[in-house]
C-alpha atoms as a PDB file:
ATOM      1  CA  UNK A   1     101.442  88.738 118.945  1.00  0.00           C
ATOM      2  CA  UNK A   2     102.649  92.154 119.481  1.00  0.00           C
ATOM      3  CA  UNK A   3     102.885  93.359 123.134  1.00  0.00           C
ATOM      4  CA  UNK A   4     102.549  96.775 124.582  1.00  0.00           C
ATOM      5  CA  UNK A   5     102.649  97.578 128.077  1.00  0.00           C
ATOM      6  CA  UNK A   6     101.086  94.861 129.595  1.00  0.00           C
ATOM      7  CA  UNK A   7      98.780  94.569 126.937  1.00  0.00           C
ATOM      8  CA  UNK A   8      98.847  91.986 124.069  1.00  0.00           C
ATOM      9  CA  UNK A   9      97.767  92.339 120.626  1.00  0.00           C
ATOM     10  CA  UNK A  10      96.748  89.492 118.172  1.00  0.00           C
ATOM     11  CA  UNK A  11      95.920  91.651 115.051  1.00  0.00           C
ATOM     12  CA  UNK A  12      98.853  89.573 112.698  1.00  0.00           C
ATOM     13  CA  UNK A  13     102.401  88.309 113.553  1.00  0.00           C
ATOM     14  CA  UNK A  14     104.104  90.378 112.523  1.00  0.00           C
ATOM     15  CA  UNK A  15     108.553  90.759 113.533  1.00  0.00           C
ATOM     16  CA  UNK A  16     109.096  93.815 115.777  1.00  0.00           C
ATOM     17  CA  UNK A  17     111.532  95.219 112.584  1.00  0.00           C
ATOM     18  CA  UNK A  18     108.249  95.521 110.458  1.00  0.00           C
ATOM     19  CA  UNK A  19     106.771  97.550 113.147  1.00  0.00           C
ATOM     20  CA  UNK A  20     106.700 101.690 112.739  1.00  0.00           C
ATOM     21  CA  UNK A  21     104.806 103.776 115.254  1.00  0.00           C
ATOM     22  CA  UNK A  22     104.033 107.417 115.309  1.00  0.00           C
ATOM     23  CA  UNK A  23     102.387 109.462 117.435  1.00  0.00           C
ATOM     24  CA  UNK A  24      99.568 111.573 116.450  1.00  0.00           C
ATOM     25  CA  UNK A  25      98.603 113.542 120.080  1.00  0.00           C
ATOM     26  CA  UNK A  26      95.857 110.390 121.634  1.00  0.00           C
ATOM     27  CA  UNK A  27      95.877 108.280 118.586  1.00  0.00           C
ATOM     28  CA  UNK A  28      98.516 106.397 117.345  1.00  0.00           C
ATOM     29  CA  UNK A  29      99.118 104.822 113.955  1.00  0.00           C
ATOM     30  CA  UNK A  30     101.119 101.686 113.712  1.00  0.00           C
ATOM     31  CA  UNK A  31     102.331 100.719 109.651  1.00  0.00           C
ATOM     32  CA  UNK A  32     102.826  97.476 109.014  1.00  0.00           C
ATOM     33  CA  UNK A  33     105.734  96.573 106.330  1.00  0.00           C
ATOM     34  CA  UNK A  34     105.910  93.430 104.032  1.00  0.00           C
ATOM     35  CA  UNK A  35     109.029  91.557 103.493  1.00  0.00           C
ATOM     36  CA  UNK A  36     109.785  93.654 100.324  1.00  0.00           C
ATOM     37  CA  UNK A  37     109.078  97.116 102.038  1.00  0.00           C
ATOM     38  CA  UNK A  38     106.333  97.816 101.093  1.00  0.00           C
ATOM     39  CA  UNK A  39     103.549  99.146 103.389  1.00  0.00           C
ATOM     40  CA  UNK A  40     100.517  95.979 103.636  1.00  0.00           C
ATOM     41  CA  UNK A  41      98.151  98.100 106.481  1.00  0.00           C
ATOM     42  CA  UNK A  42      97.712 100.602 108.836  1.00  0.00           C
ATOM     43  CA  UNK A  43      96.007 100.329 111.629  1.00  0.00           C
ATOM     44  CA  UNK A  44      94.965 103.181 113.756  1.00  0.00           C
ATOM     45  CA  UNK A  45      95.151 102.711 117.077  1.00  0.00           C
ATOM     46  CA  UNK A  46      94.070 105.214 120.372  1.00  0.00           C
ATOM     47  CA  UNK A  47      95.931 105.700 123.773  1.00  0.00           C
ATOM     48  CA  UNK A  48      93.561 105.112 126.417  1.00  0.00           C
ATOM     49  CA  UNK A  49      93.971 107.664 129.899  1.00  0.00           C
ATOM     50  CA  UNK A  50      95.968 104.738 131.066  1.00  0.00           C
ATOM     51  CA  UNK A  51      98.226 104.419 128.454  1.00  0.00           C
ATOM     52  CA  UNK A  52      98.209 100.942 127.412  1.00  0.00           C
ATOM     53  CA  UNK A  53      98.069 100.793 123.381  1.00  0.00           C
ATOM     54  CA  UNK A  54      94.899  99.003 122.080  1.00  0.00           C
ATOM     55  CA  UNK A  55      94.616  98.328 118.882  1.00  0.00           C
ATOM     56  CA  UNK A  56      91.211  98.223 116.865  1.00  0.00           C
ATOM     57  CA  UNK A  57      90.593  94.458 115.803  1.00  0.00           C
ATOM     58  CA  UNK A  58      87.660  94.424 113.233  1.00  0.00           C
ATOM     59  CA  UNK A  59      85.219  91.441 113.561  1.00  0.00           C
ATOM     60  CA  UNK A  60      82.315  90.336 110.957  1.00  0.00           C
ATOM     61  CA  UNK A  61      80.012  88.681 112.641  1.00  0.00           C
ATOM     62  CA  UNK A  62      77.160  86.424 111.012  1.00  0.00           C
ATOM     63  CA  UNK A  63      74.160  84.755 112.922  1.00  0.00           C
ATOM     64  CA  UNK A  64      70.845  84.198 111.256  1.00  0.00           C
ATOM     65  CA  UNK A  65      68.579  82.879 113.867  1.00  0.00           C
ATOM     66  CA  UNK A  66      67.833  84.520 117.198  1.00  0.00           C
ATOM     67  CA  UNK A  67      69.723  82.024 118.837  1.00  0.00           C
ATOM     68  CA  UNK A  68      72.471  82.728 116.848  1.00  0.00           C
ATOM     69  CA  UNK A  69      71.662  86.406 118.283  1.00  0.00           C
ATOM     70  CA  UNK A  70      71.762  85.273 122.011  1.00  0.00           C
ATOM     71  CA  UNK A  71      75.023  83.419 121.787  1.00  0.00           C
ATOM     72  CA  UNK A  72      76.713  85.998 119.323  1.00  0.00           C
ATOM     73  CA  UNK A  73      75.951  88.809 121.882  1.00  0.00           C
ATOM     74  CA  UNK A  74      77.774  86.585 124.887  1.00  0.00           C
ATOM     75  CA  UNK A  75      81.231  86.246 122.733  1.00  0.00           C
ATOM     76  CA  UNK A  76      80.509  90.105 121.501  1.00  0.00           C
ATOM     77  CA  UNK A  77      80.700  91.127 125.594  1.00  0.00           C
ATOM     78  CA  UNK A  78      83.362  88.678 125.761  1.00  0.00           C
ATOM     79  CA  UNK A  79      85.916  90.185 123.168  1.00  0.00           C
ATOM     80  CA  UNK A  80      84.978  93.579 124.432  1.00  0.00           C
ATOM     81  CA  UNK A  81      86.288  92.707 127.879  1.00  0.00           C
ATOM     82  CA  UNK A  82      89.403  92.004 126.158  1.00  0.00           C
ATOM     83  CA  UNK A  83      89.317  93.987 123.400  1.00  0.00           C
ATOM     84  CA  UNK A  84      87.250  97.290 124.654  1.00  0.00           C
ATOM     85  CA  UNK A  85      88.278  99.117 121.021  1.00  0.00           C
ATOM     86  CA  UNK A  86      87.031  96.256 119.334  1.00  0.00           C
ATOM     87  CA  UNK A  87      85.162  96.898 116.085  1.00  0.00           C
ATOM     88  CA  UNK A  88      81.890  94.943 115.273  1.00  0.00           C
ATOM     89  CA  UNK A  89      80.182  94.971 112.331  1.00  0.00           C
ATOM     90  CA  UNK A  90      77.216  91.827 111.975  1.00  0.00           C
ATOM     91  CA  UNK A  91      74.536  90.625 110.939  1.00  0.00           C
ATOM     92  CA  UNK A  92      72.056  89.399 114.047  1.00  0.00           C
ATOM     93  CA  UNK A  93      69.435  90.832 116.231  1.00  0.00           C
ATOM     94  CA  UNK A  94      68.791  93.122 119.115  1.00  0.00           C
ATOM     95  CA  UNK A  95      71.012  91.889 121.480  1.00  0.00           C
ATOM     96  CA  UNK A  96      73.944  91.816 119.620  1.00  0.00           C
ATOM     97  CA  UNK A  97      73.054  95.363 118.720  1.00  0.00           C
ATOM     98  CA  UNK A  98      72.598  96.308 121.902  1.00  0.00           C
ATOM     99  CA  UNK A  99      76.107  95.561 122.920  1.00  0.00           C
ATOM    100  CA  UNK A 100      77.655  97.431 120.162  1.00  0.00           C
ATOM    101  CA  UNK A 101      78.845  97.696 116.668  1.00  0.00           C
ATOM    102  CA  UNK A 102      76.905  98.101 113.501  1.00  0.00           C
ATOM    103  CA  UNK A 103      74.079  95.967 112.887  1.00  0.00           C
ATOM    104  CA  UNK A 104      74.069  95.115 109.277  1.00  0.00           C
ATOM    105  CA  UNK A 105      71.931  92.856 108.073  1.00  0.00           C
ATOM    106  CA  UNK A 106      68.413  91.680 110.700  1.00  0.00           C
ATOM    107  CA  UNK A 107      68.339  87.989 110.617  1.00  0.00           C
ATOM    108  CA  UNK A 108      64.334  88.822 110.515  1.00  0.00           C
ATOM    109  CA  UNK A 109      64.964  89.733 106.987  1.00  0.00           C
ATOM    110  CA  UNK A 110      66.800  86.052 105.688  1.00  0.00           C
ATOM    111  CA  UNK A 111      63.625  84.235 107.775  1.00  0.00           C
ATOM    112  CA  UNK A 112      62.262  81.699 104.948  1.00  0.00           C
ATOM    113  CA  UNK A 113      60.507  78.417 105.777  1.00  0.00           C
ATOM    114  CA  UNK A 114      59.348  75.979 103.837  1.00  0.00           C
ATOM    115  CA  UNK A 115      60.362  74.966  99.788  1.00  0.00           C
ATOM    116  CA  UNK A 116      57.687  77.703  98.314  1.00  0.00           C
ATOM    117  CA  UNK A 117      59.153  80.463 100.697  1.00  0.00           C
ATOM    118  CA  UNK A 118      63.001  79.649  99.492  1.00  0.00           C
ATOM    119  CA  UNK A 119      62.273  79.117  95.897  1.00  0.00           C
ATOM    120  CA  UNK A 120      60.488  82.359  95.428  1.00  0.00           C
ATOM    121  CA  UNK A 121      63.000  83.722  97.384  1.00  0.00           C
ATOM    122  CA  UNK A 122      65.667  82.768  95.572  1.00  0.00           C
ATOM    123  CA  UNK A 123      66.813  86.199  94.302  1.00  0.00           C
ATOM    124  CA  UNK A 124      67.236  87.803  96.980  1.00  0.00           C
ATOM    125  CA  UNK A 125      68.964  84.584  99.540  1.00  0.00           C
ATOM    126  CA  UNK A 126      71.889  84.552  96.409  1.00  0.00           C
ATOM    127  CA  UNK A 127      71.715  88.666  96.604  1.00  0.00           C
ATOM    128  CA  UNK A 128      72.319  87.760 100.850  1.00  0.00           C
ATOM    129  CA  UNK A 129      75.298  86.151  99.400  1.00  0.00           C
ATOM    130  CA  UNK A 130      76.453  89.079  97.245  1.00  0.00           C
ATOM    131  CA  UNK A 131      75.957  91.792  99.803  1.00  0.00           C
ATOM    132  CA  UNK A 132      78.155  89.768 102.464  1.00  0.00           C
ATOM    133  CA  UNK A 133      81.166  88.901 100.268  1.00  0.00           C
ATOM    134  CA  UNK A 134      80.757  92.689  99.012  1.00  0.00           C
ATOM    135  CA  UNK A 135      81.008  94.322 102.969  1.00  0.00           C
ATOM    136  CA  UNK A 136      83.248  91.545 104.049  1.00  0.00           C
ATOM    137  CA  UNK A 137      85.545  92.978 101.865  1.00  0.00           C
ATOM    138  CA  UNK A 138      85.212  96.546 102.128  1.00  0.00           C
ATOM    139  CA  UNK A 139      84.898  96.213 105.773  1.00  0.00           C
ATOM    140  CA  UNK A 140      87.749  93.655 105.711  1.00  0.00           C
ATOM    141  CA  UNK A 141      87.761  92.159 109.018  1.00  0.00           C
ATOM    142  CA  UNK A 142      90.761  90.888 111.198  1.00  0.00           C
ATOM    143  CA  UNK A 143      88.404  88.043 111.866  1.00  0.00           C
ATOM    144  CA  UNK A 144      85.205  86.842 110.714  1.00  0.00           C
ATOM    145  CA  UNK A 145      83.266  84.652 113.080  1.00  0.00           C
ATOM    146  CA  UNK A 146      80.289  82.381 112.022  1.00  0.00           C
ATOM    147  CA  UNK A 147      77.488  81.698 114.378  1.00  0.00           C
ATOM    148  CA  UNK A 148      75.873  78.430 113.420  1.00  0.00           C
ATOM    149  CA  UNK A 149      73.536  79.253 110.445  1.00  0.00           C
ATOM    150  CA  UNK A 150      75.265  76.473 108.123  1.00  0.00           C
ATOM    151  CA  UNK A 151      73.153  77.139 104.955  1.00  0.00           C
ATOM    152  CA  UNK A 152      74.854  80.542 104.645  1.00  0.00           C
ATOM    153  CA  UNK A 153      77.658  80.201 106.773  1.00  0.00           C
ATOM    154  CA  UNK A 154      79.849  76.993 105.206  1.00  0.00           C
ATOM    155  CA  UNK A 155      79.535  79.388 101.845  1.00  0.00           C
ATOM    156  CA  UNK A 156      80.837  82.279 103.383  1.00  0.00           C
ATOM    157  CA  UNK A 157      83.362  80.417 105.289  1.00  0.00           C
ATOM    158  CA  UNK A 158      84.688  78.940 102.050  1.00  0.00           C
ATOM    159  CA  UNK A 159      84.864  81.808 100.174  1.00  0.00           C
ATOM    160  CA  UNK A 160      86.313  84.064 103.172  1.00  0.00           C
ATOM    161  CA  UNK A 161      89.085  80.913 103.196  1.00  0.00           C
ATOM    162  CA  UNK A 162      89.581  81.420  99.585  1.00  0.00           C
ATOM    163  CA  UNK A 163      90.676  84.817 100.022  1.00  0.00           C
ATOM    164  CA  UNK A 164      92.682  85.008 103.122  1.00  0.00           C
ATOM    165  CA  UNK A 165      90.754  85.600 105.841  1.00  0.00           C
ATOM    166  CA  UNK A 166      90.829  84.456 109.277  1.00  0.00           C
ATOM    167  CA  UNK A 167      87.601  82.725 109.580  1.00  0.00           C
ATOM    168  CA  UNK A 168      86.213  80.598 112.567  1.00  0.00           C
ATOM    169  CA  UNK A 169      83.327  78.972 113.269  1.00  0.00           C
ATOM    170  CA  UNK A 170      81.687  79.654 116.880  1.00  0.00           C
ATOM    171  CA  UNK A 171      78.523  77.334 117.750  1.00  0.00           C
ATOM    172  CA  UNK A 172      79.439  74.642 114.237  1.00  0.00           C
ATOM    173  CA  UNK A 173      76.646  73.215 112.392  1.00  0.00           C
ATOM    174  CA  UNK A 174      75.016  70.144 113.850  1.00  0.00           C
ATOM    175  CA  UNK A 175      75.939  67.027 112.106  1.00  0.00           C
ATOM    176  CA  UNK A 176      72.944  64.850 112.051  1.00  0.00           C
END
């Protein structure tokens, strides 16, 4: 937790002799250093008009189902009323587009019911799979969140695991 002001910052602990700032007229950039010196991120950061430092947390966000939308939008307006710098990039719906961030994927386009539907789907549900490990990492999140959606979902979560990142699961799968 790094604190500034009287605001804190979760992005990653981090010791406060790893910790460079500069100041670039509204924005600042804060470098983060590993144990062997070597610079591991920057994050850029802006100076609001009162002065505070926020930094930019990045979330990925996946919810295929509209109520997956509903309740993804609520914990979107949430973090923003902590986080108002917060960075949202998902896949979802209208309402999590209207609050914000970049809407990635429409859960209207992974809608397949029934065994024909999936099967002659199949292509393109493992190409779903592809194109979110592929932003996930460009995009590379401070946090990915998972909104129910466990066919996709406990895949992603595994893999995201696999590779380091934070990863938590709002709204679990239902355990019959």
């Amino acid at each position: 937790m790094l604190f500034v002001g009287n605001t804190s910052i979760s992005l990653k602990t981090v010791s406060s002799s790893s910790i460079q700032t500069r100041n670039l007229k509204r924005d600042i950039a804060i470098i983060v250093f590993g144990k062997d010196n070597s610079k591991i991120s920057l994050q850029k950061c802006i100076l609001p008009k009162n002065y505070s430092l926020l930094c930019r947390v990045k979330y990925y966000i996946i919810s295929g189902e509209a109520s997956g939308d509903l309740h993804g939008s609520h914990l979107m307006r949430a973090l923003q009323e902590t986080d108002p710098v917060a960075e949202f990039r998902f896949w979802g719906g209208e309402k999590m587009q209207a609050v914000g961030g970049e809407l990635v994927t429409h859960y209207r386009d992974m809608a397949f019911m029934g065994f024909w539907e999936v099967f002659k789907n199949l292509p393109k549900i493992m190409g779903f799979f592809a194109e979110a490990k592929r932003q996930i990492g460009e995009f590379a999140p401070d946090a990915i969140i998972l909104v129910d959606y466990a066919g996709m979902n406990m895949k992603i979560a595994k893999w995201a695991k696999s590779r380091g990142f934070k990863v938590f699961y709002y709204i679990s799968p239902k355990v019959w």
